[in-house]
ModelCIF file with pLDDT and N, C-alpha, C, O atoms, coordinates in Angstrom:
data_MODEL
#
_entry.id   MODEL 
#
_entity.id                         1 
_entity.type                       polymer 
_entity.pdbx_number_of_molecules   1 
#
_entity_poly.entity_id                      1 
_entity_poly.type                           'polypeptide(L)' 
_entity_poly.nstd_linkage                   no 
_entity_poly.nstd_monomer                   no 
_entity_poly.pdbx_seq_one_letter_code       
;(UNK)(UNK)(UNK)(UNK)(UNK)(UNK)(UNK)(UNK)(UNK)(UNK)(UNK)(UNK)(UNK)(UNK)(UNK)(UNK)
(UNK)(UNK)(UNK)(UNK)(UNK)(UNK)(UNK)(UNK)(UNK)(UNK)(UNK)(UNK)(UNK)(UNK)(UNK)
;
_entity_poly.pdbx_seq_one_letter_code_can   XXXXXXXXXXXXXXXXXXXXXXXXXXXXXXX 
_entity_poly.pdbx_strand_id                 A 
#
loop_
_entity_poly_seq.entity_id 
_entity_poly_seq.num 
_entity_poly_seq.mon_id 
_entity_poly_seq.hetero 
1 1  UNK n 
1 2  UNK n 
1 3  UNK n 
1 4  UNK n 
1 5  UNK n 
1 6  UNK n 
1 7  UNK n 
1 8  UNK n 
1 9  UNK n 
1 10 UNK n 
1 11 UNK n 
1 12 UNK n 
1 13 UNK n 
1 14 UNK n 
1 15 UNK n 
1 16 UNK n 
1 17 UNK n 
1 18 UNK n 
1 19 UNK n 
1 20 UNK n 
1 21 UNK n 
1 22 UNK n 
1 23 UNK n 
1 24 UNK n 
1 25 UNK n 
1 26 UNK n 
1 27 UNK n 
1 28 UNK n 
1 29 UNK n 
1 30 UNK n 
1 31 UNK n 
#
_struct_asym.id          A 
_struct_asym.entity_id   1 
#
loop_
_ma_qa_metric.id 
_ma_qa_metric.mode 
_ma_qa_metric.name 
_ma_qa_metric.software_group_id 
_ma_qa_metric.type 
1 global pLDDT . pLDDT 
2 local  pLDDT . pLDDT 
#
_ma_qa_metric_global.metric_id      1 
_ma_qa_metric_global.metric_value   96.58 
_ma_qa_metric_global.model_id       1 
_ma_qa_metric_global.ordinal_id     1 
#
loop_
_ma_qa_metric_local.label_asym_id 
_ma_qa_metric_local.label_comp_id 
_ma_qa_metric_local.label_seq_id 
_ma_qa_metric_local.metric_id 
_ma_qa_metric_local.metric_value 
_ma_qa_metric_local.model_id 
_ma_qa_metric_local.ordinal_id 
A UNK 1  2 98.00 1 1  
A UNK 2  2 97.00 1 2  
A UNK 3  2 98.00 1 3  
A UNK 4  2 97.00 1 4  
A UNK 5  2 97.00 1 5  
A UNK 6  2 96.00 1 6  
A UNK 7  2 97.00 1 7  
A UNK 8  2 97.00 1 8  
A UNK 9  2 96.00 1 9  
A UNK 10 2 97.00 1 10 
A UNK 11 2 98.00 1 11 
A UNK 12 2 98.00 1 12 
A UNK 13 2 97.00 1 13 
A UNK 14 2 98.00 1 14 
A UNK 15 2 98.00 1 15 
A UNK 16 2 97.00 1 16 
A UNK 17 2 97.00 1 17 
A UNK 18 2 98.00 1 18 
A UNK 19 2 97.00 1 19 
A UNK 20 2 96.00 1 20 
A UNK 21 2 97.00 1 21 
A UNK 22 2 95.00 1 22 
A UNK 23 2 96.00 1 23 
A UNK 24 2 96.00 1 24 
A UNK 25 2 96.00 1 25 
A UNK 26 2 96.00 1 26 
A UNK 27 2 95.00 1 27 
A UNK 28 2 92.00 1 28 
A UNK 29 2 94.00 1 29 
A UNK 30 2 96.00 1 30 
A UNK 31 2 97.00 1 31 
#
loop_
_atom_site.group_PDB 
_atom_site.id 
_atom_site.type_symbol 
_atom_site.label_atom_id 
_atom_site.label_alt_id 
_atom_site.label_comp_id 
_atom_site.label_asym_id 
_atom_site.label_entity_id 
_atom_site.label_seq_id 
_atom_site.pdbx_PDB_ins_code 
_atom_site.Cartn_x 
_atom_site.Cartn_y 
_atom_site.Cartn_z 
_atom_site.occupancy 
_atom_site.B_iso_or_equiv 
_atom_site.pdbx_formal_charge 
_atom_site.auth_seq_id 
_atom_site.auth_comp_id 
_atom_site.auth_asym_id 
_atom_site.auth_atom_id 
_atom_site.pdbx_PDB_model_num 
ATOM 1   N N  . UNK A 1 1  ? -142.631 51.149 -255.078 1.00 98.00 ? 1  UNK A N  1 
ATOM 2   C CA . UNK A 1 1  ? -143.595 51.089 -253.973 1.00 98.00 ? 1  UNK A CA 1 
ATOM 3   C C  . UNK A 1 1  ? -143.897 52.499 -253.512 1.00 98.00 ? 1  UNK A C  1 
ATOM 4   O O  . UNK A 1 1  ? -143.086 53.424 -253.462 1.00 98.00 ? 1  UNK A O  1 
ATOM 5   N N  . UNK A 1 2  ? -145.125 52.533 -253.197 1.00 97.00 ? 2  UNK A N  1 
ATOM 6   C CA . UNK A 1 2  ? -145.631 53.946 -252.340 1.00 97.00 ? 2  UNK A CA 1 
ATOM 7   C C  . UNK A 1 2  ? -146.337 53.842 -251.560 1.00 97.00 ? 2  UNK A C  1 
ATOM 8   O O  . UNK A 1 2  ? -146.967 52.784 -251.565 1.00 97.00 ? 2  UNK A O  1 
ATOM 9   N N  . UNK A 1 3  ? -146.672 54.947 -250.355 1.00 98.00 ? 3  UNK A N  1 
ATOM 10  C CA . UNK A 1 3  ? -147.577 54.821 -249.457 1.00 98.00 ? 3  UNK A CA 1 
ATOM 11  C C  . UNK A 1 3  ? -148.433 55.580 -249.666 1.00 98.00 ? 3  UNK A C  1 
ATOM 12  O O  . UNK A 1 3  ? -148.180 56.620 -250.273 1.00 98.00 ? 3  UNK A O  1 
ATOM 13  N N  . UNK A 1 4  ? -149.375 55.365 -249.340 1.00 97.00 ? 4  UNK A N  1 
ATOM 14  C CA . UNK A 1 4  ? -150.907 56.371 -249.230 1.00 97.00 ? 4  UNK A CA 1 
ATOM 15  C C  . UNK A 1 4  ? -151.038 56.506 -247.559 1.00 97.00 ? 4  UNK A C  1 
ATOM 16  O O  . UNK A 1 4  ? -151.238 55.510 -246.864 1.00 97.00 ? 4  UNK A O  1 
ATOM 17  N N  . UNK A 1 5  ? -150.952 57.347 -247.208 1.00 97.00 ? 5  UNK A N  1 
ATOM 18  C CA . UNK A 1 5  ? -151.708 57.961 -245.820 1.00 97.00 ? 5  UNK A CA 1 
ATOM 19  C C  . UNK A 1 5  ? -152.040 59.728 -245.598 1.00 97.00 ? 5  UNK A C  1 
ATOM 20  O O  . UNK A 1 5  ? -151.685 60.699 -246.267 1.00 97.00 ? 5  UNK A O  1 
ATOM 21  N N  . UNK A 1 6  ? -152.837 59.617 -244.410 1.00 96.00 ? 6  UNK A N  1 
ATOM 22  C CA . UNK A 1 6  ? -153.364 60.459 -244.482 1.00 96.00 ? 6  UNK A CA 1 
ATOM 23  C C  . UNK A 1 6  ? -152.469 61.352 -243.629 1.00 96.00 ? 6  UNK A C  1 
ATOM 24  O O  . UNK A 1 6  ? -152.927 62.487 -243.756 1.00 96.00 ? 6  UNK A O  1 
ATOM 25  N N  . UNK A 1 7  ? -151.665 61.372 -243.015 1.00 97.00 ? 7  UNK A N  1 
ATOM 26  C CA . UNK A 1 7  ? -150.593 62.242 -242.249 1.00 97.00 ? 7  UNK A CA 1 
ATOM 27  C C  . UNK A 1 7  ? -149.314 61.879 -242.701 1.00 97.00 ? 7  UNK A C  1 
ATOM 28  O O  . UNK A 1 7  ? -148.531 61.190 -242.047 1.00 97.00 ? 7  UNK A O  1 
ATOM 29  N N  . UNK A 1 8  ? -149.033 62.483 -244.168 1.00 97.00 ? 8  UNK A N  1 
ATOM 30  C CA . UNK A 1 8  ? -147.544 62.433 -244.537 1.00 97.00 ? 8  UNK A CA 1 
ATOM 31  C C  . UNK A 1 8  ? -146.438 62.184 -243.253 1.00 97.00 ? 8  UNK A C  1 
ATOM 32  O O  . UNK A 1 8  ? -145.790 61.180 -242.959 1.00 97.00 ? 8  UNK A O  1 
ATOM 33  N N  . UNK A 1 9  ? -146.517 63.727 -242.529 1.00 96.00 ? 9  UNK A N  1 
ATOM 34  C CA . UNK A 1 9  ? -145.609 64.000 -241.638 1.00 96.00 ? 9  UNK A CA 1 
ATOM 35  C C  . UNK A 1 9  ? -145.314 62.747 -240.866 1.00 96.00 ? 9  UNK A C  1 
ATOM 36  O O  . UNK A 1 9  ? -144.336 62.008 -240.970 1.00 96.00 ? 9  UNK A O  1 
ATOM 37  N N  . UNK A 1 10 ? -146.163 62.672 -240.218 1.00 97.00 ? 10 UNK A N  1 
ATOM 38  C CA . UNK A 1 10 ? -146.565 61.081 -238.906 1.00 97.00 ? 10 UNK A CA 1 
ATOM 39  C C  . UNK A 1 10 ? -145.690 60.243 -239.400 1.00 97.00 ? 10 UNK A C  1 
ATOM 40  O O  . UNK A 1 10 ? -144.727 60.021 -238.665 1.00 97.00 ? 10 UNK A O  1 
ATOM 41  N N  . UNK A 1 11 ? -145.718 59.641 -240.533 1.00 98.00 ? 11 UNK A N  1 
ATOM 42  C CA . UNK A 1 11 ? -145.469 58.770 -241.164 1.00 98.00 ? 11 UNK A CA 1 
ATOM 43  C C  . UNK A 1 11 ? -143.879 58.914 -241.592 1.00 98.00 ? 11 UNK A C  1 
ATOM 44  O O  . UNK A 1 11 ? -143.195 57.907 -241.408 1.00 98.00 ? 11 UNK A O  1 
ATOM 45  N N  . UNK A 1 12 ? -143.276 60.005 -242.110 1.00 98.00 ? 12 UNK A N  1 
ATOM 46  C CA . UNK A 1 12 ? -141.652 60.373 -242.837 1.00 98.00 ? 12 UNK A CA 1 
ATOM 47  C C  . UNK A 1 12 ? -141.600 60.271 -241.305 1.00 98.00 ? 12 UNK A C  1 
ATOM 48  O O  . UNK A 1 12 ? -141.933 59.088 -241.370 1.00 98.00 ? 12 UNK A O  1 
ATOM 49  N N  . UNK A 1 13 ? -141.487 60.454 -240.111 1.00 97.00 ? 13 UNK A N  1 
ATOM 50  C CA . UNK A 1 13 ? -140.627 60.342 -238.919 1.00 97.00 ? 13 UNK A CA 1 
ATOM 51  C C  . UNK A 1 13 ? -140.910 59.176 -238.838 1.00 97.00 ? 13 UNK A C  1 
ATOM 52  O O  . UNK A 1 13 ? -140.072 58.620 -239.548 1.00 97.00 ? 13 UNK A O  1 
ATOM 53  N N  . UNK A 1 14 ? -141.423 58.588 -238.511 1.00 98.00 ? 14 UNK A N  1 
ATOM 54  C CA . UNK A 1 14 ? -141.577 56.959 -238.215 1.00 98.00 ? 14 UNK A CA 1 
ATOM 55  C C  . UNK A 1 14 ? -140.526 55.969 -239.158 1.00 98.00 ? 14 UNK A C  1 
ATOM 56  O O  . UNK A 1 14 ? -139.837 55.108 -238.613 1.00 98.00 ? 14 UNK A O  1 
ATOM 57  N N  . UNK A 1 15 ? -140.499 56.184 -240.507 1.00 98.00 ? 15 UNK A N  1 
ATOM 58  C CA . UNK A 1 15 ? -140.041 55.285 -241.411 1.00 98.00 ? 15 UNK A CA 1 
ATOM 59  C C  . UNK A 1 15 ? -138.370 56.114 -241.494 1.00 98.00 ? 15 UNK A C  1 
ATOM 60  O O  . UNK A 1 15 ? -137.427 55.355 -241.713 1.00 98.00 ? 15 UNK A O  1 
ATOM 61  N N  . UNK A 1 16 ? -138.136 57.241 -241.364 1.00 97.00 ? 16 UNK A N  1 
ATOM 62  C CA . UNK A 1 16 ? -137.064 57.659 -240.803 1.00 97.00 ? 16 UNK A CA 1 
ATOM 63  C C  . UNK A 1 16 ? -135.817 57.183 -240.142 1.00 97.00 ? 16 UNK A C  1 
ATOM 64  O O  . UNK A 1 16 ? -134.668 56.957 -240.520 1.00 97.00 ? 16 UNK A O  1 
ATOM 65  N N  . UNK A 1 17 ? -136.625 57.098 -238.733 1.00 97.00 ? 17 UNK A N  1 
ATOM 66  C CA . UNK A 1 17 ? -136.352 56.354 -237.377 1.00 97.00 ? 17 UNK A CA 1 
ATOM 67  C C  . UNK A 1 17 ? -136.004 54.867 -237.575 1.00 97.00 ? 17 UNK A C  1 
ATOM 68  O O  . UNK A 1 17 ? -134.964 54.366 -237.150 1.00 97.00 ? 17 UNK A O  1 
ATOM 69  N N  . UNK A 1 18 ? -136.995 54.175 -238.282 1.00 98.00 ? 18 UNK A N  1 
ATOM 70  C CA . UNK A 1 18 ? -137.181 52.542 -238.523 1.00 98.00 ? 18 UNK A CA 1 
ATOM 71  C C  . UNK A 1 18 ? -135.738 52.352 -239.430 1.00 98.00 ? 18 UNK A C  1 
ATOM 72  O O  . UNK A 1 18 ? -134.766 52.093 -238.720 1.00 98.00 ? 18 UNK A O  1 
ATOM 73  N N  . UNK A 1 19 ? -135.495 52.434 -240.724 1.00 97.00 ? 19 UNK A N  1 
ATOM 74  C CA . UNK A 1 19 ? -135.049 52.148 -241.705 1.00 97.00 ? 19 UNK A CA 1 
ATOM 75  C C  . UNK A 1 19 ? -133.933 53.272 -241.972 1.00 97.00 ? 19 UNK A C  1 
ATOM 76  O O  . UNK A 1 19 ? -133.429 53.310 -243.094 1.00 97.00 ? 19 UNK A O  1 
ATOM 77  N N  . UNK A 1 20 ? -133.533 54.172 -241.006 1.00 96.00 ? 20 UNK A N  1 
ATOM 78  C CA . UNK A 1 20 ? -132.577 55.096 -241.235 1.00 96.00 ? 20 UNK A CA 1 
ATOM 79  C C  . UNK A 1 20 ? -132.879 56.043 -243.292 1.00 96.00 ? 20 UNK A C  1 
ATOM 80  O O  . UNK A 1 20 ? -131.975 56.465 -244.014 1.00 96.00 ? 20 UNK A O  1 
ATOM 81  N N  . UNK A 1 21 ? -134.303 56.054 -243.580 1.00 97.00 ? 21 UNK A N  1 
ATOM 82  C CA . UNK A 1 21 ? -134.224 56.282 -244.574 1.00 97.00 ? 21 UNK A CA 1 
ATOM 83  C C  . UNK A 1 21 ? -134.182 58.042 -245.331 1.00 97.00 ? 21 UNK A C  1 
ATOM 84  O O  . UNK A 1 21 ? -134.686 58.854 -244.555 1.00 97.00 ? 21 UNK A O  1 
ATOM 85  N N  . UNK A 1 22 ? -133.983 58.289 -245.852 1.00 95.00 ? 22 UNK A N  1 
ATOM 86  C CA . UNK A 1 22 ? -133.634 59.797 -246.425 1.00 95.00 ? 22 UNK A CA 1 
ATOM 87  C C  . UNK A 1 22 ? -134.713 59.748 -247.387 1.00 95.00 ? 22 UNK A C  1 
ATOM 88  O O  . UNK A 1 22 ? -134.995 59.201 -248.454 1.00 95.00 ? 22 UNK A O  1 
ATOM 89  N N  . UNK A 1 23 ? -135.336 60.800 -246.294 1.00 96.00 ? 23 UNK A N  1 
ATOM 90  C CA . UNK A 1 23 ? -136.999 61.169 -247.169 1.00 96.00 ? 23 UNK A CA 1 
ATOM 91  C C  . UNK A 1 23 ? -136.948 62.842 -247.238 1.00 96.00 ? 23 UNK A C  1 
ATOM 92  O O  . UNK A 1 23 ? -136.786 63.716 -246.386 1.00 96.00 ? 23 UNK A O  1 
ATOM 93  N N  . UNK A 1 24 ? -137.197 62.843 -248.886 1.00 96.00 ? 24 UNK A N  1 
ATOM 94  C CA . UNK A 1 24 ? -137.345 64.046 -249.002 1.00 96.00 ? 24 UNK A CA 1 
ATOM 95  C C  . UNK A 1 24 ? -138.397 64.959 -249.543 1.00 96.00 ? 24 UNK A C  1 
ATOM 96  O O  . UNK A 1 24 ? -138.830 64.774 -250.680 1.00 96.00 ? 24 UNK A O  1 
ATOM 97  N N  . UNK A 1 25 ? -138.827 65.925 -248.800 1.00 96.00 ? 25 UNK A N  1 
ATOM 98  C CA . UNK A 1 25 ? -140.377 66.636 -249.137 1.00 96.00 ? 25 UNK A CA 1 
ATOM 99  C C  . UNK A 1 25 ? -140.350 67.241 -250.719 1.00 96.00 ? 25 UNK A C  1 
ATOM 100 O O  . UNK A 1 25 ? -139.720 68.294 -250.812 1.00 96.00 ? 25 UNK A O  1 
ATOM 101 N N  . UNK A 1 26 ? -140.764 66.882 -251.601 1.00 96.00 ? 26 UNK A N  1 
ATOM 102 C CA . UNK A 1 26 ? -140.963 67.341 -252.745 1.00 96.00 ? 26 UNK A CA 1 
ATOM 103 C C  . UNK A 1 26 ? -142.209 68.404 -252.897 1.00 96.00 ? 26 UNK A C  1 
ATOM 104 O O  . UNK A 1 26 ? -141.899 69.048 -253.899 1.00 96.00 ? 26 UNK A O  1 
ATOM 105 N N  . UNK A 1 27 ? -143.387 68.882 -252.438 1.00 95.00 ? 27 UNK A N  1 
ATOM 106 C CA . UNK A 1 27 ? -144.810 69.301 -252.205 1.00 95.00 ? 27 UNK A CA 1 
ATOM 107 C C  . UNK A 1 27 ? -145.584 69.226 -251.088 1.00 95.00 ? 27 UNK A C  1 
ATOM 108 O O  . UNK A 1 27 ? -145.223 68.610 -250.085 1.00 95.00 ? 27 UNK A O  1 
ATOM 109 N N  . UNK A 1 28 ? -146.526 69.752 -251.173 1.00 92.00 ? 28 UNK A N  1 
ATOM 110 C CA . UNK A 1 28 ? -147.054 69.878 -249.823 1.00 92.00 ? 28 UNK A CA 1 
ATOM 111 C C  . UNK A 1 28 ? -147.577 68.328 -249.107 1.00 92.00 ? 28 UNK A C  1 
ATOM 112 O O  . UNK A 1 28 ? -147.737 67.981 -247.936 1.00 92.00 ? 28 UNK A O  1 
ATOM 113 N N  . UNK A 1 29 ? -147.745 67.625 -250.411 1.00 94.00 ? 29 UNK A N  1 
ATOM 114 C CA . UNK A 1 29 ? -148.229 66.233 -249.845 1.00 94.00 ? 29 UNK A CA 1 
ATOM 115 C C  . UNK A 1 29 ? -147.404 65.393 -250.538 1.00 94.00 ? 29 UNK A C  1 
ATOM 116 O O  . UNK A 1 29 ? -148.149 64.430 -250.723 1.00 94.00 ? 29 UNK A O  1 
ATOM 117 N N  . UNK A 1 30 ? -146.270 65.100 -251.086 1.00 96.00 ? 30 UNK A N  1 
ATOM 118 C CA . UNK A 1 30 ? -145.648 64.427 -251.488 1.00 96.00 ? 30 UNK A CA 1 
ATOM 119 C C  . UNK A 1 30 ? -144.151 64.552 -250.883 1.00 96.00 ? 30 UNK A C  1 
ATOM 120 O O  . UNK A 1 30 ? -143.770 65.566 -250.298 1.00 96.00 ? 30 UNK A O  1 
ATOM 121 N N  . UNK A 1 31 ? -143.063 63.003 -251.163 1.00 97.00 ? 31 UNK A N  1 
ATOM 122 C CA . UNK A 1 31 ? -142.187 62.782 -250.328 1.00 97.00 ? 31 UNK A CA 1 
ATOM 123 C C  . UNK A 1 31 ? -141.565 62.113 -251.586 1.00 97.00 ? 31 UNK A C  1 
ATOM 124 O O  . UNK A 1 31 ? -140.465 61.565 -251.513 1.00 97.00 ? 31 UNK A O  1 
#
């Protein structure tokens, strides 16, 4: 599964927070 949005950032704190999940920045727009 993946997400498409338009504010990476916005989004890795939110799903973070939710799901205790370990997201990691690979590129400027990728996670």
């Amino acid at each position: 599964n993946e997400l498409h949005v338009s504010d990476a950032a916005k989004a890795v704190a939110f799903y973070q927070h939710l799901f205790d999940w370990n997201i990691v920045q690979e590129s400027n727009d990728s996670y």
